[in-house]
C-alpha atoms as a PDB file:
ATOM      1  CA  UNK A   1       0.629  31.103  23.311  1.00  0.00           C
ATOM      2  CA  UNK A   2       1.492  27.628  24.157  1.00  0.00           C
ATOM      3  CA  UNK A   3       0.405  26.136  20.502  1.00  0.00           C
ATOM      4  CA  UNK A   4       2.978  28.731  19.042  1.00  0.00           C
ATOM      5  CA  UNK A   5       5.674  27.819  21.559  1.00  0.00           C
ATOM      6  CA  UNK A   6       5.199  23.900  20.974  1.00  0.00           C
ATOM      7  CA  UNK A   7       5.689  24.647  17.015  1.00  0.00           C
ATOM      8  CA  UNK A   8       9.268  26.332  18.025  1.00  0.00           C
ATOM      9  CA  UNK A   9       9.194  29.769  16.672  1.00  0.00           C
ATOM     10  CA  UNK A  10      12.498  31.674  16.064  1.00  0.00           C
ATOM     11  CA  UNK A  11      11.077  34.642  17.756  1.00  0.00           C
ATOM     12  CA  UNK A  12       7.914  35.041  19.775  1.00  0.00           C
ATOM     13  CA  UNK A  13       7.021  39.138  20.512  1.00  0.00           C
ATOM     14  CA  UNK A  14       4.018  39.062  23.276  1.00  0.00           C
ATOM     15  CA  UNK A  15       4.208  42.372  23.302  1.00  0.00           C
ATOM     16  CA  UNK A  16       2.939  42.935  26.377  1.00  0.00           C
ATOM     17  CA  UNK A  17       5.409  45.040  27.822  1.00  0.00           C
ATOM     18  CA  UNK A  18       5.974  48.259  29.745  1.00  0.00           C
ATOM     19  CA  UNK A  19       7.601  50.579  28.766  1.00  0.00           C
ATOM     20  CA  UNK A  20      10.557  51.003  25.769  1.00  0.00           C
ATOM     21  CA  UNK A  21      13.212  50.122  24.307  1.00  0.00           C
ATOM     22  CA  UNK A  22      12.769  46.186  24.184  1.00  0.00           C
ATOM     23  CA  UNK A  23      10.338  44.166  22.694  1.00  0.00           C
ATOM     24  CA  UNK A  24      11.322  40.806  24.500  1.00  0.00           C
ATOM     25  CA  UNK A  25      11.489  37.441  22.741  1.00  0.00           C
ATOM     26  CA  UNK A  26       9.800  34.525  24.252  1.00  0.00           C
ATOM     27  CA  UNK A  27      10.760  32.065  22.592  1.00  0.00           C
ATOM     28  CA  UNK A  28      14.015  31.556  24.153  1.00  0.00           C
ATOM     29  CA  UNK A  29      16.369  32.450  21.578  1.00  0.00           C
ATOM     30  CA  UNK A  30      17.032  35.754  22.629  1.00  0.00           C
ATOM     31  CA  UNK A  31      16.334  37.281  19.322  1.00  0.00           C
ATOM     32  CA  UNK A  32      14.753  41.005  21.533  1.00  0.00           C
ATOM     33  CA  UNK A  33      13.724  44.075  18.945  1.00  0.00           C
ATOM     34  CA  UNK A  34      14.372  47.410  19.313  1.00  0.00           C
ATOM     35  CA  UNK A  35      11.028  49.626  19.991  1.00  0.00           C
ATOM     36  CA  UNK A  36      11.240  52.983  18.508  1.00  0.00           C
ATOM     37  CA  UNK A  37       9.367  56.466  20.309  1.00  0.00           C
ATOM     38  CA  UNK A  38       6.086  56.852  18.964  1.00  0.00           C
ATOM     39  CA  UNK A  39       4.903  53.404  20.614  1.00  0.00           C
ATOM     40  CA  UNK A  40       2.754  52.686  23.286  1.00  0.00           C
ATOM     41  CA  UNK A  41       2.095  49.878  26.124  1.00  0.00           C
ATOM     42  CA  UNK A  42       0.022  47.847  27.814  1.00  0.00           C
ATOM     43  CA  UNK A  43      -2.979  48.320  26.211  1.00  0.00           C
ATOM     44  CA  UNK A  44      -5.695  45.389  26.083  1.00  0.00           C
ATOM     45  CA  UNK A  45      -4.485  43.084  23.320  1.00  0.00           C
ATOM     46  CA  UNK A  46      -6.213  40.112  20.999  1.00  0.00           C
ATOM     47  CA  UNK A  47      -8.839  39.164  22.790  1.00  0.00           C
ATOM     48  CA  UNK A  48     -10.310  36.899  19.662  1.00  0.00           C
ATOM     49  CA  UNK A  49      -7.918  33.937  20.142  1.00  0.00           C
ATOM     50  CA  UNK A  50      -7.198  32.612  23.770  1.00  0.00           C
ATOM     51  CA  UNK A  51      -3.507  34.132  24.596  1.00  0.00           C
ATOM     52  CA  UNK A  52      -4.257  34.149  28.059  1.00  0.00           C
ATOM     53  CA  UNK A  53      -6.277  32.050  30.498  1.00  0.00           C
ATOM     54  CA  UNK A  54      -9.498  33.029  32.240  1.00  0.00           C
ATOM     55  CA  UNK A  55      -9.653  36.306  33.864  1.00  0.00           C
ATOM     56  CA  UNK A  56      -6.287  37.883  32.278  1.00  0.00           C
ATOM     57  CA  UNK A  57      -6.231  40.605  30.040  1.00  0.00           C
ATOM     58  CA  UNK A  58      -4.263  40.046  27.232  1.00  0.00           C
ATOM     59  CA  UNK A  59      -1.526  42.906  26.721  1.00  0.00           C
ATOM     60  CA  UNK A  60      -0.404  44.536  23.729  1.00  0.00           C
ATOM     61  CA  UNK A  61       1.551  47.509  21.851  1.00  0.00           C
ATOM     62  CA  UNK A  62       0.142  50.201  20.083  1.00  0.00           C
ATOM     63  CA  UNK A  63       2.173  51.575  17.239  1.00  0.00           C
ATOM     64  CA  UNK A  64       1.795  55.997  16.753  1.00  0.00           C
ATOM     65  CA  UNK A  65       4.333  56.345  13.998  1.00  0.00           C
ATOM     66  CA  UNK A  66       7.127  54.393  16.000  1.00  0.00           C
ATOM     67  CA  UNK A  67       7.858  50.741  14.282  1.00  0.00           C
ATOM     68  CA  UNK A  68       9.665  47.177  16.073  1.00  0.00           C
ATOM     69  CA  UNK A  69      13.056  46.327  14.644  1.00  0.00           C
ATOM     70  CA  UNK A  70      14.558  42.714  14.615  1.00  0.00           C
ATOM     71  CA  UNK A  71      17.568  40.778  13.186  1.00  0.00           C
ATOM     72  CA  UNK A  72      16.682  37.443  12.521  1.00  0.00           C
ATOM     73  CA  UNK A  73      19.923  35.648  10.670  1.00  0.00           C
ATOM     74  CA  UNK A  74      18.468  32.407  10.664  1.00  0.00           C
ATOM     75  CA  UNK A  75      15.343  33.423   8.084  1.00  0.00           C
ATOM     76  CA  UNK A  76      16.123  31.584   4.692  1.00  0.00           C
ATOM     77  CA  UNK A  77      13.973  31.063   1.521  1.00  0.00           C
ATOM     78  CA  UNK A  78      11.201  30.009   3.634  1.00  0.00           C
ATOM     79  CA  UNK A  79       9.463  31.410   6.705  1.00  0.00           C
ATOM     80  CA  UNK A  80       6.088  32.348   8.301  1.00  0.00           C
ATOM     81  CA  UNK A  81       4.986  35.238  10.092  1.00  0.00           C
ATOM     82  CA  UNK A  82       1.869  35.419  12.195  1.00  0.00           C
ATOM     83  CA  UNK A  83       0.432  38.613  13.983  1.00  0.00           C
ATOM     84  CA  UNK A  84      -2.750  39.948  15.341  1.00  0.00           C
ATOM     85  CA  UNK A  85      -3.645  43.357  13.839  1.00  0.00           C
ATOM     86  CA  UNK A  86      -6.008  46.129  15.042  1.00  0.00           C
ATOM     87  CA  UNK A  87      -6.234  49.288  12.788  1.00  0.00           C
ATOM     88  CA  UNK A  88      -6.713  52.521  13.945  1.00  0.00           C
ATOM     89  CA  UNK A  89      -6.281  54.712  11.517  1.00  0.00           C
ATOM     90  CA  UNK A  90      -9.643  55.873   9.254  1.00  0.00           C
ATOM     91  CA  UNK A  91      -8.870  53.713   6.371  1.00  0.00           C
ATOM     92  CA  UNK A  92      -9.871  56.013   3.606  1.00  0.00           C
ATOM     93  CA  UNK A  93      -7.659  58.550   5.604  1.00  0.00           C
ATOM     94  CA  UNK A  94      -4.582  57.958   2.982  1.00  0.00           C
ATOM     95  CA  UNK A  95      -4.012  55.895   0.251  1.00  0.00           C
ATOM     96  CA  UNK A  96      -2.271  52.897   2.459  1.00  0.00           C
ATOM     97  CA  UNK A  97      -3.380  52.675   5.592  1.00  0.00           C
ATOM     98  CA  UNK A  98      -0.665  51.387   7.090  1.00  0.00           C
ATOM     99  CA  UNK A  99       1.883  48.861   6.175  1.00  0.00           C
ATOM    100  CA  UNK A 100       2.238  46.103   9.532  1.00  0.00           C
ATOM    101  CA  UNK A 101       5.352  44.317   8.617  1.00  0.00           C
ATOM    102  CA  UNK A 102       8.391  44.599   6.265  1.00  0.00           C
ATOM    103  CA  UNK A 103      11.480  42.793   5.609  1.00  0.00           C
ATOM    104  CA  UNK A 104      14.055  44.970   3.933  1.00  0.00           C
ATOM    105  CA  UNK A 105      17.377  47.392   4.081  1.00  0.00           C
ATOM    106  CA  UNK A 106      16.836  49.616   6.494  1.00  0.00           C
ATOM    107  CA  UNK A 107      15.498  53.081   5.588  1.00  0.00           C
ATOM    108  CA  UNK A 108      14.853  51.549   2.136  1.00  0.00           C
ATOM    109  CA  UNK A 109      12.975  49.833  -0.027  1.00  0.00           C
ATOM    110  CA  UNK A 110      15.137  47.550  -2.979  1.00  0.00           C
ATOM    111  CA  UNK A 111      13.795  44.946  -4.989  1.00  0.00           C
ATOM    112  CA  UNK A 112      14.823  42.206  -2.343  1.00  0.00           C
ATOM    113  CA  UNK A 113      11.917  43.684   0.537  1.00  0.00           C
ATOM    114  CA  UNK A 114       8.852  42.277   1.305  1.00  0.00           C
ATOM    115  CA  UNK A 115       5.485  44.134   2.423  1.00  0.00           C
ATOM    116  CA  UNK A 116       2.535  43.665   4.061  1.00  0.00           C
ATOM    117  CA  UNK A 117      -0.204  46.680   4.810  1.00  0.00           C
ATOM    118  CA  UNK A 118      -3.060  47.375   4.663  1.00  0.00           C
ATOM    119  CA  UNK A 119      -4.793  49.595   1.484  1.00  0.00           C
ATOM    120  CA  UNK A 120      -6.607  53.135   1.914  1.00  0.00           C
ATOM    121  CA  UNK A 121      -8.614  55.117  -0.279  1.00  0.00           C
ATOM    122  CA  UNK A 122     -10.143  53.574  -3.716  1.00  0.00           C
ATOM    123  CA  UNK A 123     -10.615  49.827  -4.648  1.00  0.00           C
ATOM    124  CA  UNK A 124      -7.982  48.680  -1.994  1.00  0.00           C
ATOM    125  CA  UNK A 125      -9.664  50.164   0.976  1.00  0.00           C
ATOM    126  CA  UNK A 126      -9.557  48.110   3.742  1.00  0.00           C
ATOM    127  CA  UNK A 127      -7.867  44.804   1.740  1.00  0.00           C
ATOM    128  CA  UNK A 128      -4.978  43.383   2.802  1.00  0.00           C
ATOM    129  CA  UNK A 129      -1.767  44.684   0.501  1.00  0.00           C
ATOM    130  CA  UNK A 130       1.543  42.617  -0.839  1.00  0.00           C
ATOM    131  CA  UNK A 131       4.369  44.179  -2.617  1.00  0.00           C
ATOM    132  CA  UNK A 132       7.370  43.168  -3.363  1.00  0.00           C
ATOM    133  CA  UNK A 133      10.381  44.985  -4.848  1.00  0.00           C
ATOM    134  CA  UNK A 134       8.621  48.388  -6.179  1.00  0.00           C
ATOM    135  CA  UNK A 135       6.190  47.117  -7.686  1.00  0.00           C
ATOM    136  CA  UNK A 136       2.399  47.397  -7.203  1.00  0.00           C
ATOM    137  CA  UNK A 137       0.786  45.952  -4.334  1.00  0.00           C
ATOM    138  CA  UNK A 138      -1.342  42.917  -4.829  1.00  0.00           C
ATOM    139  CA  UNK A 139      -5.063  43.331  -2.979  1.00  0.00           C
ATOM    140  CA  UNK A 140      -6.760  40.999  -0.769  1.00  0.00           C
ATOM    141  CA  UNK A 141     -10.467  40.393  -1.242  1.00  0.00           C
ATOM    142  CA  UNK A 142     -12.135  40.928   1.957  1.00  0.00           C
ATOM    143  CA  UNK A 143     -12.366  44.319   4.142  1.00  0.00           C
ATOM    144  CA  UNK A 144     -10.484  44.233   7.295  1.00  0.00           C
ATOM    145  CA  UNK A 145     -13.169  46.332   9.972  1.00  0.00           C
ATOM    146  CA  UNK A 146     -11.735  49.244  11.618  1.00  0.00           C
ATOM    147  CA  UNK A 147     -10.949  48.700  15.465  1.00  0.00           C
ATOM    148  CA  UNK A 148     -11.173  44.914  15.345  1.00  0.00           C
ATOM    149  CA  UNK A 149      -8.890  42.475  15.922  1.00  0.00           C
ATOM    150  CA  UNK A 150      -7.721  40.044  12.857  1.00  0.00           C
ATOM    151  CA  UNK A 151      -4.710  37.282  12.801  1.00  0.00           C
ATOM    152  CA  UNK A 152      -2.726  37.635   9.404  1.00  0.00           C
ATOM    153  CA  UNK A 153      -0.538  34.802   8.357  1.00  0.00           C
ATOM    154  CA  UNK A 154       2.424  35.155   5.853  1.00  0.00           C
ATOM    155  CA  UNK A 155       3.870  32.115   4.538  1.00  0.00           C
ATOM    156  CA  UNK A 156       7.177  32.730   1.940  1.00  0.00           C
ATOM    157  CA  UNK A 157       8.049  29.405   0.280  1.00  0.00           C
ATOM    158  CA  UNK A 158      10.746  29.158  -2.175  1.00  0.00           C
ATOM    159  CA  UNK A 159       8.490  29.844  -5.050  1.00  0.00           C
ATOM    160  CA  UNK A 160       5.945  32.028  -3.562  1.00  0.00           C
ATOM    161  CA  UNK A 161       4.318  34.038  -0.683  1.00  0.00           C
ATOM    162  CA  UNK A 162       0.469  33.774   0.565  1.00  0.00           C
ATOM    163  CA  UNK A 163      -1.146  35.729   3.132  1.00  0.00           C
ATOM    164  CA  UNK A 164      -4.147  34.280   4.916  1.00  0.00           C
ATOM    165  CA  UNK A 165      -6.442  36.037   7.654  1.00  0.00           C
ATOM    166  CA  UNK A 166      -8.018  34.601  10.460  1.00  0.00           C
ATOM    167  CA  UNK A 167      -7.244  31.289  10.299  1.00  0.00           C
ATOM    168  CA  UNK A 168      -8.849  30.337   6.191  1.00  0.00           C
ATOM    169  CA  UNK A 169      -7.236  27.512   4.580  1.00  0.00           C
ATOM    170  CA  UNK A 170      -7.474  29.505   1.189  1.00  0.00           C
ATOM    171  CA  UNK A 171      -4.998  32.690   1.105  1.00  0.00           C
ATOM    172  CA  UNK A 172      -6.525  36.275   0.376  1.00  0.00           C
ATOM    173  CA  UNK A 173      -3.126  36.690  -1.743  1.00  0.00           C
ATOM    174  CA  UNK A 174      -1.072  34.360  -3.502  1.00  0.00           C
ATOM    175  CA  UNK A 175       1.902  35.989  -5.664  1.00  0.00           C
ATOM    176  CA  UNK A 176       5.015  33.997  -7.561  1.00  0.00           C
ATOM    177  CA  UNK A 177       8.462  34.960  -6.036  1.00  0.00           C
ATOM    178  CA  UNK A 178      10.992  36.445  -8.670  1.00  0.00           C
ATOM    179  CA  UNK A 179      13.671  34.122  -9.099  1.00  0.00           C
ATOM    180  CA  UNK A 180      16.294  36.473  -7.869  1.00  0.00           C
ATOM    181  CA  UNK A 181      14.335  37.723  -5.270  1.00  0.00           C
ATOM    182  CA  UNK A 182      16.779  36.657  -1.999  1.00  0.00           C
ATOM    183  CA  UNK A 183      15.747  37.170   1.632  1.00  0.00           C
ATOM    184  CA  UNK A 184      16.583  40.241   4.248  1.00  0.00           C
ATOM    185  CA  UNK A 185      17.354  39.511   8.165  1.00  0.00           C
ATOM    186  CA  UNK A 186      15.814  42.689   9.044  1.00  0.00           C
ATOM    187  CA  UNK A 187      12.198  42.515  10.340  1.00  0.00           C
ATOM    188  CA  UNK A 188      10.366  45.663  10.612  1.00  0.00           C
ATOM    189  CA  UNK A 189       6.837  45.441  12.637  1.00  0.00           C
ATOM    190  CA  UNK A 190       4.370  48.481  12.640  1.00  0.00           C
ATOM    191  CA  UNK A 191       5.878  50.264   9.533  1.00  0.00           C
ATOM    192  CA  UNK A 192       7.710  50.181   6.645  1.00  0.00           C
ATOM    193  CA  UNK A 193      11.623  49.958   6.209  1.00  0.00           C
ATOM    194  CA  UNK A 194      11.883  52.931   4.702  1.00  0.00           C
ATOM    195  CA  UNK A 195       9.537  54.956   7.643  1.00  0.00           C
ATOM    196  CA  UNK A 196       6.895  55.342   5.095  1.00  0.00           C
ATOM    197  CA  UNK A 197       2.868  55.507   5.606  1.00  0.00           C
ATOM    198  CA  UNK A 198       3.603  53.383   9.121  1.00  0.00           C
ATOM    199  CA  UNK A 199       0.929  51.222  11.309  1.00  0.00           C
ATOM    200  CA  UNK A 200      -1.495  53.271  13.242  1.00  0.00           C
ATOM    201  CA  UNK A 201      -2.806  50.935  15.319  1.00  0.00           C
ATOM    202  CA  UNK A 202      -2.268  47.848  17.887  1.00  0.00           C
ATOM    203  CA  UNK A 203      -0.127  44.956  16.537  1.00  0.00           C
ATOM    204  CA  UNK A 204      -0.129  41.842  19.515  1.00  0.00           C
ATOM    205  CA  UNK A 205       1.050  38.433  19.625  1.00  0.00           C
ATOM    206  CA  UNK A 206       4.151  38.284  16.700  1.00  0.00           C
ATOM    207  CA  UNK A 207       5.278  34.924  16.229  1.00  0.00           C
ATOM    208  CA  UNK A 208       7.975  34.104  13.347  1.00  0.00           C
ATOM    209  CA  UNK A 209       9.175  30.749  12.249  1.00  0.00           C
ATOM    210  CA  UNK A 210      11.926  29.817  10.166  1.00  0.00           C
ATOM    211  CA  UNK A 211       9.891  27.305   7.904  1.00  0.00           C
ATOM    212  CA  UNK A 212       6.567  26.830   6.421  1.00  0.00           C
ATOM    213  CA  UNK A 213       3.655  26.343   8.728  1.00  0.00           C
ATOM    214  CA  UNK A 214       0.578  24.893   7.436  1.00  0.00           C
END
C-alpha cells in the first residue's frame, strides 16, 4: 500500500470498507466512487501481496452484480490500472465470466471503451480478455484459478494497451490502439459499462495512475 502511494496514484480504492455508497479514495485526491447494491463488504481481501502488516486482515469488496463507478478527468492517452482479482463465478458458467474493469459511456459500449474480463466457456476459459470498441476480445494465455487471488496490470500508452498478471515483465496481451481511439473519464470496476455479464467475485486493492508504470 505504501509502494503504490509513493508512485502517486490518481486514485487509490482499498476497498476495505463498510458498508455503501462510497468507495473512498486514498490517495488524497478525493476522486471517491459510487458503489452500486449488489456489493458486499469486508470480506478478507489479497492476501498474496503484503497490503497490510503482520497480524491484519486485509479487507476487501465483493462484487454480486453491483459494479464501482469513478470520474477520473485527469486520465489522458496514457494510464495504468492495477487490481487484485478473485473470481467466483464457475468459469465455464457463461461465455465471459465476468468483465473487472471498463472505461466507457455509461450504460454503453462505443468504439472509444476499453475492457478487461475474464473469458468463459470454449478456448477463452479462464484467460484474461481485451476488447476494445466492439470488436472481439483478445485472449490471454494462461488460466486464471477459480477462488484465487491474481494482480492484473493494464498499461494504455499512446500506441497500445498490455495487460500483465502477477507481476511478469512480458504482457499476457498486447493489442495496437486505433488511431482514433480517444480516452473516457468514466471508470467502471466489477462490470461492464453497459451492465453486461458483470464481476462475480472479490476485486481489492484498485490503484490508477495517470501515466505509464513500468
Amino acid at each position: 500500500a505504501k509502494s503504490f502511494l509513493a508512485n502517486r496514484p490518481v486514485a487509490y480504492y482499498r476497498l476495505d470498507e463498510f458498508a455503501a455508497p462510497l468507495a473512498h479514495d486514498s490517495s488524497g485526491h478525493g476522486h471517491h466512487a459510487a458503489i452500486e447494491p449488489g456489493v458486499l463488504f469486508f470480506l478478507d481481501g489479497d492476501d498474496q501481496r503484503e497490503f497490510t502488516v503482520a497480524g491484519e486482515t486485509n479487507r476487501c469488496t465483493h462484487f454480486a452484480g453491483g459494479r464501482m463507478r469513478a470520474n477520473l478527468p485527469e486520465l489522458g492517452n496514457e494510464f495504468t490500472v492495477i487490481l487484485s482479482v478473485w473470481n467466483g463465478m464457475p468459469t465455464e458458467g457463461r461465455e465471459v465470466a465476468g468483465w473487472m474493469f471498463s472505461q466507457d459511456h455509461e450504460d454503453a459500449v462505443t468504439h472509444s471503451g476499453l475492457h478487461l474480463g475474464l473469458g468463459g466457456k470454449g478456448d477463452q476459459y479462464g484467460k484474461l480478455l481485451l476488447a476494445v470498441g466492439h470488436a472481439a476480445p483478445i485472449v490471454g494465455r494462461q488460466v486464471l484459478d477459480r477462488w484465487t487471488w491474481h494482480q492484473v496490470s493494464l498499461v494504455r500508452t499512446a500506441k497500445e494497451v498490455l495487460v500483465f498478471l502477477d507481476g511478469s515483465n512480458t504482457p499476457e496481451i498486447q493489442l495496437p490502439l486505433p488511431a482514433m481511439h480517444a480516452p473516457v473519464t468514466n471508470l467502471f470496476f466489477g462490470g461492464r459499462s453497459d451492465n453486461r455479464d458483470n464481476w462475480e467475485g472479490k476485486l481489492d486493492e484498485i490503484a490508477v495512475f495517470n501515466r505509464v508504470i513500468p
